[in-house]
N, C-alpha and C. Protein backbone atom coordinates (compact mmCIF):
# COMPACT_ATOMS: atom_id res chain seq x y z
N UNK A 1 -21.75 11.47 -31.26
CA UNK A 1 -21.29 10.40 -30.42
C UNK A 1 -22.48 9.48 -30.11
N UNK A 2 -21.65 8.20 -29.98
CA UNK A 2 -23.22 7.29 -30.31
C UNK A 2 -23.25 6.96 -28.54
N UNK A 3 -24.92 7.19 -28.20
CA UNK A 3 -25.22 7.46 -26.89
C UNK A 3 -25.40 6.59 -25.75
N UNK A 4 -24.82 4.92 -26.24
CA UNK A 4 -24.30 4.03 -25.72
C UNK A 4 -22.84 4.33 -25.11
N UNK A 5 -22.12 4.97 -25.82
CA UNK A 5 -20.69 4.93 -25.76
C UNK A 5 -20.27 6.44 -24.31
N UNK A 6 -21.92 6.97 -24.81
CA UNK A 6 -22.01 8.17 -23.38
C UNK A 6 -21.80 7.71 -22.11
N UNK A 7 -22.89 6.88 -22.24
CA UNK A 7 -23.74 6.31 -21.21
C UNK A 7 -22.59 5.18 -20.43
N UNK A 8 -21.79 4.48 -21.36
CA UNK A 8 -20.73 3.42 -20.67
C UNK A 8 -19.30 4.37 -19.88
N UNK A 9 -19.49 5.84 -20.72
CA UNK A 9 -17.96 6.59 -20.13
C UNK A 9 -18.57 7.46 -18.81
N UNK A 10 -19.55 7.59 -18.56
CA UNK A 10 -20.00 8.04 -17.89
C UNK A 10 -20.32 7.25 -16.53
N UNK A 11 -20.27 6.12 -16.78
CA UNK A 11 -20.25 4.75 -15.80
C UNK A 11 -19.05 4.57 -15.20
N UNK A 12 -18.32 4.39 -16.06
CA UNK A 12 -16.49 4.30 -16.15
C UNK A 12 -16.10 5.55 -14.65
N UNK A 13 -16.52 6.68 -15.50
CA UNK A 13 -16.08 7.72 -14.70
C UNK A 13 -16.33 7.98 -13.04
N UNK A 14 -18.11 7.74 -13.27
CA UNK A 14 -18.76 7.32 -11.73
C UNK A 14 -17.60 6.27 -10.97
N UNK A 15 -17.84 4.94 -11.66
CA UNK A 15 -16.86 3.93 -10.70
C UNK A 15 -15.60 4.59 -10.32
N UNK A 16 -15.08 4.90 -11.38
CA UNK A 16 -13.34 5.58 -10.93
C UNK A 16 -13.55 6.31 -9.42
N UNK A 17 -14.64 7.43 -9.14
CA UNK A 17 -14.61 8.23 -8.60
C UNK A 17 -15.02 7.67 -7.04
N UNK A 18 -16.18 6.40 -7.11
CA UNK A 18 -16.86 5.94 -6.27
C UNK A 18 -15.46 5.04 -5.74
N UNK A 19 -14.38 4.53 -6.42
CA UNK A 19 -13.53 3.78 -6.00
C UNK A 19 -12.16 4.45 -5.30
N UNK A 20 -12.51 5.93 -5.85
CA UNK A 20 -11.24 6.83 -4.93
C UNK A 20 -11.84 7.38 -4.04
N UNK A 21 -12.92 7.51 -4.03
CA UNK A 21 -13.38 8.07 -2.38
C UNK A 21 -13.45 6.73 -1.65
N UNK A 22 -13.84 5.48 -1.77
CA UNK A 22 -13.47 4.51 -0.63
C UNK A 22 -11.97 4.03 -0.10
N UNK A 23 -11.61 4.12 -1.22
CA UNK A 23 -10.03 4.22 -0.62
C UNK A 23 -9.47 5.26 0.24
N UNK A 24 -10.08 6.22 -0.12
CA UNK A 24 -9.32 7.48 0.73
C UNK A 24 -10.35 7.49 1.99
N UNK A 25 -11.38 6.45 2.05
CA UNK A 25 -12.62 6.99 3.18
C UNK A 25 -11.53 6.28 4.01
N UNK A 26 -10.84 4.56 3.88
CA UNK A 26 -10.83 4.00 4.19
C UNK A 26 -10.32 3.73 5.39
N UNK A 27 -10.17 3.17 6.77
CA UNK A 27 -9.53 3.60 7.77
C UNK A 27 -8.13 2.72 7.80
N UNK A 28 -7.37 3.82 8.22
CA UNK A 28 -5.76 3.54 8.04
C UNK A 28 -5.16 2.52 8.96
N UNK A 29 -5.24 2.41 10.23
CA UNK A 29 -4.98 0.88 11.11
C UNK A 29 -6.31 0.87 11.79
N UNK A 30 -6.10 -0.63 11.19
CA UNK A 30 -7.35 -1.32 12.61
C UNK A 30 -6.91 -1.84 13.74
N UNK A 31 -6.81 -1.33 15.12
CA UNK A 31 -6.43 -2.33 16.29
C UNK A 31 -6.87 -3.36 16.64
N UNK A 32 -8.14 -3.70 16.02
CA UNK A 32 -8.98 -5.31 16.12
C UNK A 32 -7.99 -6.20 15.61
N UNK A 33 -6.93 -6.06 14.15
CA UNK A 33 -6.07 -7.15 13.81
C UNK A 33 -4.88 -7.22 13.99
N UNK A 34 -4.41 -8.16 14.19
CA UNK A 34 -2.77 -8.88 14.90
C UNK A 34 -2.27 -8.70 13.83
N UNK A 35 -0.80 -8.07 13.78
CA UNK A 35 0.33 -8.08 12.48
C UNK A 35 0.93 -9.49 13.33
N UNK A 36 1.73 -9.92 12.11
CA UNK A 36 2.30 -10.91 11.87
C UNK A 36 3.54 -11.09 13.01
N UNK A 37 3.99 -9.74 13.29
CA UNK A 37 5.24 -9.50 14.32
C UNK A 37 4.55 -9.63 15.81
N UNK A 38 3.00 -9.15 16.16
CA UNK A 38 2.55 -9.31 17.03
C UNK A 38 2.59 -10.81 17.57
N UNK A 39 2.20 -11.40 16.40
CA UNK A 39 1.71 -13.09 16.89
C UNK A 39 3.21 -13.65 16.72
N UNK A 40 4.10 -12.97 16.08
CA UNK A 40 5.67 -13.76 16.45
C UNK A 40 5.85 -13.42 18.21
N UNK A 41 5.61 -12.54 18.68
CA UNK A 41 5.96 -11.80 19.91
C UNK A 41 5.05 -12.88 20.70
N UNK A 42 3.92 -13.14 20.42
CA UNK A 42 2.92 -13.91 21.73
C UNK A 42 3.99 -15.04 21.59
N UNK A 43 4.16 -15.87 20.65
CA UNK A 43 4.34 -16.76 20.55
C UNK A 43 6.10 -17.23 21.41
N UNK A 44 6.65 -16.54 20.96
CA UNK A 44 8.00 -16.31 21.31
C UNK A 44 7.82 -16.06 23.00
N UNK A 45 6.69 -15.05 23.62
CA UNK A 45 6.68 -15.10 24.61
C UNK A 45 5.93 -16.31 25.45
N UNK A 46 5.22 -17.13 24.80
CA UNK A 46 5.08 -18.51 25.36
C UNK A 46 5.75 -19.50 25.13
N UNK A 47 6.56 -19.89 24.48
CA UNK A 47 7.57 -20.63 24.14
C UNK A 47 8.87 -20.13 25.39
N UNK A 48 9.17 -19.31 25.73
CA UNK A 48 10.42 -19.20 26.61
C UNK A 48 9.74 -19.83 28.13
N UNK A 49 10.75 -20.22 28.26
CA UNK A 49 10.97 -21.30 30.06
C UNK A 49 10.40 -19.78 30.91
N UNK A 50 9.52 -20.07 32.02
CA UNK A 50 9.25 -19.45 33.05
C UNK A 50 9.46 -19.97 34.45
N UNK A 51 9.84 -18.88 35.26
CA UNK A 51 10.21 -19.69 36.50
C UNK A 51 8.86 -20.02 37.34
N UNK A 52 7.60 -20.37 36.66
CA UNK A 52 6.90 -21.06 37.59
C UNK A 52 6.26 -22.21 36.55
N UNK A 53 7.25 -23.17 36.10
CA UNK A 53 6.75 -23.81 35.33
C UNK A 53 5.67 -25.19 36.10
N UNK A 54 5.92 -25.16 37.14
CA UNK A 54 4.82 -25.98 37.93
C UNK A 54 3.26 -25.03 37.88
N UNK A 55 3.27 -24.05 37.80
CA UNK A 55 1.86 -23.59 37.47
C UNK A 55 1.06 -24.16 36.42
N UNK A 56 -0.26 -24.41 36.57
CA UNK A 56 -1.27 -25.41 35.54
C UNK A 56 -1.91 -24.08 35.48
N UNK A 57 -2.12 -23.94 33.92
CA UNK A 57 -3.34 -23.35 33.33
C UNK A 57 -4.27 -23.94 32.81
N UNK A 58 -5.24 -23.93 33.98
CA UNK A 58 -6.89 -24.29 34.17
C UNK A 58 -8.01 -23.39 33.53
N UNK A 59 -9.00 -23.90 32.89
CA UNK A 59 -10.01 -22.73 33.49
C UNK A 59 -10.77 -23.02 34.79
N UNK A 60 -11.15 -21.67 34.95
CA UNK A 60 -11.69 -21.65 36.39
C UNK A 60 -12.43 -22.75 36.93
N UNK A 61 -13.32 -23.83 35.77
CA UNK A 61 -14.43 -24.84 36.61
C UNK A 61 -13.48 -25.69 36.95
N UNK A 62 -12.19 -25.96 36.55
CA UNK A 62 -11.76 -27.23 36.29
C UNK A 62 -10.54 -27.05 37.58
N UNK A 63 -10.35 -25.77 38.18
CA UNK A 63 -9.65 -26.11 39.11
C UNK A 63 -9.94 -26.63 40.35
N UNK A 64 -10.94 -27.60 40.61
CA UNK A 64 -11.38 -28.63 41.39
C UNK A 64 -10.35 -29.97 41.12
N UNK A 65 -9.84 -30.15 40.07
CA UNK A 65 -9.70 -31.14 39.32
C UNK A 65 -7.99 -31.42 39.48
N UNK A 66 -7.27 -29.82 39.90
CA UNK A 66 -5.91 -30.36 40.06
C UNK A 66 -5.94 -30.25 41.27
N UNK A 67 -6.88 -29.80 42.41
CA UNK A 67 -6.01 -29.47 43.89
C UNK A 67 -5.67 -30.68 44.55
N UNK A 68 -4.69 -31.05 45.34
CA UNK A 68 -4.31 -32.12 46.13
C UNK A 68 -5.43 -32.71 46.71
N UNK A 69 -5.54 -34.32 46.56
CA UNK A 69 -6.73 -35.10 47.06
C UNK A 69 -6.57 -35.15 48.84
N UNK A 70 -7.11 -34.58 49.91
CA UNK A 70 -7.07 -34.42 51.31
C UNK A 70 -6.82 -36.34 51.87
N UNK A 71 -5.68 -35.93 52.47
CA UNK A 71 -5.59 -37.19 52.80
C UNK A 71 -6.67 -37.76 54.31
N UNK A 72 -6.73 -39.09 54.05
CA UNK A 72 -7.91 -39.08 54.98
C UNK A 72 -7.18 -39.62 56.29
N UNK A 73 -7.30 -39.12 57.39
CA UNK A 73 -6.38 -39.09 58.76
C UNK A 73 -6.64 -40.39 59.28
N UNK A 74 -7.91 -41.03 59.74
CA UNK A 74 -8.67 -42.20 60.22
C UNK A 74 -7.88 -43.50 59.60
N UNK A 75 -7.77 -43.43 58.35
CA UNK A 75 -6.72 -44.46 58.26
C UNK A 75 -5.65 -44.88 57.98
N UNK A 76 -4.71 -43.70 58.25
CA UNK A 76 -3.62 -43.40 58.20
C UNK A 76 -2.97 -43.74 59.52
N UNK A 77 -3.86 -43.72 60.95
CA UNK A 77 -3.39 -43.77 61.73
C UNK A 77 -3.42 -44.93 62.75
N UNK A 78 -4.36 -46.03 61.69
CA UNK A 78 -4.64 -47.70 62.44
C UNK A 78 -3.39 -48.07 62.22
């Protein structure tokens, strides 16, 4: 047997083997990623009417920015 043809089945064989132990290492669910039904579910659950639809989602710096402007009494009352 010509000792090129060793040397390439013997490669062959390594990969096969190196490629079924990562598959089988491999881990079976990841909870880091969203299935497709998950992000139908967020979505579906922000899309439906809530009964506090007057609530503003702010981030925190910016809720300066919706509170009612204080009315000023002094000249309200000339």
């Amino acid at each position: 047997m010509n000792p090129l043809v060793a040397v390439g089945g013997a490669v062959l064989v390594l990969g096969l083997i190196v490629l079924i132990v990562a598959v089988l290492r491999r881990p079976t669910g990841s909870s880091d990623q969203l299935t497709v039904a998950a992000l139908q579910a967020r979505l579906a659950e922000e899309d439906a009417p809530s009964a506090e639809q007057d609530e503003r989602l702010l981030a925190p710096e910016m809720e300066h920015a919706a509170a009612p402007r204080p009315t000023e009494s002094g000249a309200a009352d000339s």
